[in-house]
N, C-alpha and C. Protein backbone atom coordinates (compact mmCIF):
# COMPACT_ATOMS: atom_id res chain seq x y z
N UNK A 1 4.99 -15.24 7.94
CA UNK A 1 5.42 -14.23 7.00
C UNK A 1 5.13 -14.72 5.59
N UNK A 2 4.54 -13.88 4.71
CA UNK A 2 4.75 -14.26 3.47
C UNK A 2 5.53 -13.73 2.78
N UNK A 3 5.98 -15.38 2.10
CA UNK A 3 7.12 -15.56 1.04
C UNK A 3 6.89 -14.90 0.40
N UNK A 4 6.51 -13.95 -0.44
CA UNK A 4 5.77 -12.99 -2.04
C UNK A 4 6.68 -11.95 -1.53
N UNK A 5 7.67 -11.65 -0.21
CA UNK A 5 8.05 -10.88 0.13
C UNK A 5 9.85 -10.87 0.70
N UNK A 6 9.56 -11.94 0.23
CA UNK A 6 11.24 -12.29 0.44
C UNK A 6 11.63 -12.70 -1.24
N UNK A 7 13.30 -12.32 -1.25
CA UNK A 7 14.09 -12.29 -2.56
C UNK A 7 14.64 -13.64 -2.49
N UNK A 8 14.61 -14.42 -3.82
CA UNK A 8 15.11 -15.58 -4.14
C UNK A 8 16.16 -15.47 -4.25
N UNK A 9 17.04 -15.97 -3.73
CA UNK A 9 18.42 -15.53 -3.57
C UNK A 9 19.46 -16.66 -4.41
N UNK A 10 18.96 -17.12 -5.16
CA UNK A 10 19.37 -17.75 -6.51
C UNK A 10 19.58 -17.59 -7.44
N UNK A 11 18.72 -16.07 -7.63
CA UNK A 11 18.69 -15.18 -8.47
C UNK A 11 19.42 -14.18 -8.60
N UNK A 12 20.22 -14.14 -7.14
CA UNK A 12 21.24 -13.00 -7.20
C UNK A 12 22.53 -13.43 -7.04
N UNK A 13 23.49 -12.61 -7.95
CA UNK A 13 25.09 -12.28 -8.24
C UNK A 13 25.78 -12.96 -7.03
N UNK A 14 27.09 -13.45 -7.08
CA UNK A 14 27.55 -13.98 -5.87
C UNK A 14 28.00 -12.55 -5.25
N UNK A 15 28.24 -11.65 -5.66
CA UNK A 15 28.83 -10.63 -5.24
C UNK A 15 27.84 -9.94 -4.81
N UNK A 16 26.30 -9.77 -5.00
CA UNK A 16 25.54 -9.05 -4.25
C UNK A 16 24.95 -9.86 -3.43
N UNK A 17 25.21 -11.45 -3.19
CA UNK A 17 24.56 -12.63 -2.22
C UNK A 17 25.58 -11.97 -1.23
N UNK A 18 26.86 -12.06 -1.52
CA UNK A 18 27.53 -11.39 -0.29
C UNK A 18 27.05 -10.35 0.58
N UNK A 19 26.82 -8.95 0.03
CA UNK A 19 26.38 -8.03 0.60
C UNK A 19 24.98 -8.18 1.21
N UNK A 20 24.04 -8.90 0.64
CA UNK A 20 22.72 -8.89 0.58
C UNK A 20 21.96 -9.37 2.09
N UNK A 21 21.66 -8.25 3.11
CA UNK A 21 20.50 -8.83 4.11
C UNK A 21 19.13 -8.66 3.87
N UNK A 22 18.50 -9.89 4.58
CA UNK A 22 16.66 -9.70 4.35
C UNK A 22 16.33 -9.74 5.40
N UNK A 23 15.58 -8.31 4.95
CA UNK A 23 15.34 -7.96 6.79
C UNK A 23 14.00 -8.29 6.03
N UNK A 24 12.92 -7.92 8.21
CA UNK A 24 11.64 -8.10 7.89
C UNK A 24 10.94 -7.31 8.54
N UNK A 25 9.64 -7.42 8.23
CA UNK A 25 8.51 -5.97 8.49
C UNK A 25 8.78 -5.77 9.86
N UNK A 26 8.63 -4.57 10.47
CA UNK A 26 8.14 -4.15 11.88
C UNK A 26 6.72 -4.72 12.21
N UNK A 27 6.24 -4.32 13.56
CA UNK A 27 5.25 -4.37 13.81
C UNK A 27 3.88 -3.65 12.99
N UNK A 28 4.43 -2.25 12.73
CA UNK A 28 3.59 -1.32 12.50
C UNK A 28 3.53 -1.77 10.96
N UNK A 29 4.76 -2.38 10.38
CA UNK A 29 4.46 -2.73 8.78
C UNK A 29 3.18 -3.82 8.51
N UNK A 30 3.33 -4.92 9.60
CA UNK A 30 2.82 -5.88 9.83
C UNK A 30 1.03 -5.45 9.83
N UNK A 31 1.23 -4.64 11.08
CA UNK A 31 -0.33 -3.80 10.90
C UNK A 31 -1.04 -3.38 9.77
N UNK A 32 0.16 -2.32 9.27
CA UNK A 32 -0.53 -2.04 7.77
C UNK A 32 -0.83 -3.07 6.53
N UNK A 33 -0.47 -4.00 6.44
CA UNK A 33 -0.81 -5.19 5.48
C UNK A 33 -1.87 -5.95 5.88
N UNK A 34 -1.70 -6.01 7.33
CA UNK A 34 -3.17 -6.94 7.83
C UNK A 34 -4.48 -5.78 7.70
N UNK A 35 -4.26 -4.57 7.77
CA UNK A 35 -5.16 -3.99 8.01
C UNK A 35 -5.48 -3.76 6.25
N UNK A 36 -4.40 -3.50 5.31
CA UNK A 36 -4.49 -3.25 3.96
C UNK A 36 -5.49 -4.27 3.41
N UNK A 37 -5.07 -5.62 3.85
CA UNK A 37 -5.97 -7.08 3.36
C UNK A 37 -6.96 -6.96 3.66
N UNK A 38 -7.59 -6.61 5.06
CA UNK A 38 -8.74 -6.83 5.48
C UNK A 38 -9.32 -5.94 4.73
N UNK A 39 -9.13 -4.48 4.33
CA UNK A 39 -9.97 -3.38 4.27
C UNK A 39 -10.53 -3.66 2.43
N UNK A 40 -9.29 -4.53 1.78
CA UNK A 40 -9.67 -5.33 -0.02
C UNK A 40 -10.96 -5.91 0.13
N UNK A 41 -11.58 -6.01 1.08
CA UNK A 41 -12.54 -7.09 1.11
C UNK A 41 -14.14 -6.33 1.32
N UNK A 42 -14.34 -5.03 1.52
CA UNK A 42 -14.90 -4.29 1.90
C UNK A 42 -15.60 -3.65 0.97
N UNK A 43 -16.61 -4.29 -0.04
CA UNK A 43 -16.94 -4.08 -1.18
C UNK A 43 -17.61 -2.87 -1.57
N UNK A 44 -18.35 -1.86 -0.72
CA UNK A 44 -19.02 -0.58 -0.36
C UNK A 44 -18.00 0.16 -0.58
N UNK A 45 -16.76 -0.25 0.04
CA UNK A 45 -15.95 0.89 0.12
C UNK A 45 -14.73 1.04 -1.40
N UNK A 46 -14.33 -0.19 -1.65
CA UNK A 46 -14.57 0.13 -2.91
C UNK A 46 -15.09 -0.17 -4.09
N UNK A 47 -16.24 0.51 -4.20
CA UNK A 47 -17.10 1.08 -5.27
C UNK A 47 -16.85 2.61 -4.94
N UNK A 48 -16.96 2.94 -3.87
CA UNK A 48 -17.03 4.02 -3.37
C UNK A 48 -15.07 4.79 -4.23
N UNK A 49 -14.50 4.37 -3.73
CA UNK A 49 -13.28 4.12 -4.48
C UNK A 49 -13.15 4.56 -6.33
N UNK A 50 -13.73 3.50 -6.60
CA UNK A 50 -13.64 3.89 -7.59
C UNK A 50 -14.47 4.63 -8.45
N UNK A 51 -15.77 5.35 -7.67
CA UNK A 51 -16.69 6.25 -8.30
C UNK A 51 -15.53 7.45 -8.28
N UNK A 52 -15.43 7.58 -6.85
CA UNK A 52 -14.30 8.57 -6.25
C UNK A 52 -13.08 9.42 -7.62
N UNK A 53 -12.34 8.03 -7.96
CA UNK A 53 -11.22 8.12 -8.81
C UNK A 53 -11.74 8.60 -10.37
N UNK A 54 -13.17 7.85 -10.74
CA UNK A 54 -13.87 8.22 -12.09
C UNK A 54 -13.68 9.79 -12.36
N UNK A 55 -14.07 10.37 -11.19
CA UNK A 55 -14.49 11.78 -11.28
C UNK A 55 -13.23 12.42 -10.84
N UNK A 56 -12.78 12.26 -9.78
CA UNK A 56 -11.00 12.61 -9.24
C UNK A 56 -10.17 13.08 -10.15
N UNK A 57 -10.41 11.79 -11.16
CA UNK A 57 -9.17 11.59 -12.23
C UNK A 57 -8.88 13.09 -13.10
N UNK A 58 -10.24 13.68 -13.52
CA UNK A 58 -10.12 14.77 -14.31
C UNK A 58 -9.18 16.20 -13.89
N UNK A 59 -9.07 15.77 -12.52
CA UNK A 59 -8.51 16.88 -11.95
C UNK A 59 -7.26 16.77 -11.02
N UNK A 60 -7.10 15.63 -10.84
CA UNK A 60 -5.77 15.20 -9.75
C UNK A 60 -5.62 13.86 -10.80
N UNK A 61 -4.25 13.62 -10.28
CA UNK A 61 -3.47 12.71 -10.99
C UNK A 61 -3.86 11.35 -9.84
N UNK A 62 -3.52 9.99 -10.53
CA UNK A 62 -4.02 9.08 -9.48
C UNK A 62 -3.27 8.60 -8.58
N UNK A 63 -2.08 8.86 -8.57
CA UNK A 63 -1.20 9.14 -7.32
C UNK A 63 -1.92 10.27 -6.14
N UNK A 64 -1.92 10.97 -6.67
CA UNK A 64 -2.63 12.08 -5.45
C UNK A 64 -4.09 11.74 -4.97
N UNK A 65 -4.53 11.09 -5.65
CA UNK A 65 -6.05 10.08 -5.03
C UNK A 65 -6.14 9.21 -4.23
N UNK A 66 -5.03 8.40 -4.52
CA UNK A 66 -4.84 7.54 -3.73
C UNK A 66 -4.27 7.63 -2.46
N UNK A 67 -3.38 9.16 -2.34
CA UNK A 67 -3.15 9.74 -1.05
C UNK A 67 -4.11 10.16 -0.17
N UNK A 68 -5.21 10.57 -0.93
CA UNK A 68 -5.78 11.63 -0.16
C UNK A 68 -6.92 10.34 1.10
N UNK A 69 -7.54 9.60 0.45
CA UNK A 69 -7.88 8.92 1.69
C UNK A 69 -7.72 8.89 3.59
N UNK A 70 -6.44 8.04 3.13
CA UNK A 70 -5.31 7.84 4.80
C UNK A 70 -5.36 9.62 4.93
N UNK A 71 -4.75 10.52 4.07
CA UNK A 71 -4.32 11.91 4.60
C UNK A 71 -5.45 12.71 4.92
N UNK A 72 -6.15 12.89 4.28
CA UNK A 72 -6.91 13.88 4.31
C UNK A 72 -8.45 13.19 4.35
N UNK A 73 -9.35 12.68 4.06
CA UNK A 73 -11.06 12.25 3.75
C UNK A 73 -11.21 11.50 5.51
N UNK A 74 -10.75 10.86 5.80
CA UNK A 74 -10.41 10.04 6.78
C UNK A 74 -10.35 10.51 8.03
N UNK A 75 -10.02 11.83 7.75
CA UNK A 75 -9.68 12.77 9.52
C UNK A 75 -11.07 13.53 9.58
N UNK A 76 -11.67 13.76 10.31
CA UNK A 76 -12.78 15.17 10.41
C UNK A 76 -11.80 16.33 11.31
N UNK A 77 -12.37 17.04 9.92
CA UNK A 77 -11.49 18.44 10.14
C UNK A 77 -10.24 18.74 9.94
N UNK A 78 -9.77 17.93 9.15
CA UNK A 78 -8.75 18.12 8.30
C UNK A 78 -8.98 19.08 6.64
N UNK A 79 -8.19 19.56 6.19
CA UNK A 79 -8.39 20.39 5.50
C UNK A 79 -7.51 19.95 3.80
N UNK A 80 -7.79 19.82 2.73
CA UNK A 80 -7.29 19.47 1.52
C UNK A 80 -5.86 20.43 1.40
């Protein structure tokens, strides 16, 4: 597991150390980060990315760009 993902707990209040559990990823979370890392590395895809967002931007906000990938570009025959 990486640490970058757990809370230093030195840093927190005795009164919220009390309350405070650290839970950890599921499986499927686990998936999505390994699969998130691997896919950073994939240099075609983004360029592709960010030609994408250059032109995107004028018309969708970059929150909604960054959705549309996984939701919608990604499926055939899915519809915007």
């Amino acid at each position: 597991m990486v640490l970058w993902y757990r809370v230093d707990k030195s840093r927190l209040s005795p009164q919220l150390l009390q309350k405070f559990r650290q839970l950890d990823p599921d499986e499927d979370t686990k998936a999505f980060l390994s699969a998130s890392i691997d896919k950073s590395t994939w240099v075609w895809t983004q360029v592709w990315y960010l030609l994408a967002k250059a032109v995107l931007r004028h018309f969708w906000s970059i929150t909604d760009i960054n959705g549309c990938p996984d939701n919608h570009w990604s499926r055939p025959g899915s519809e915007l």
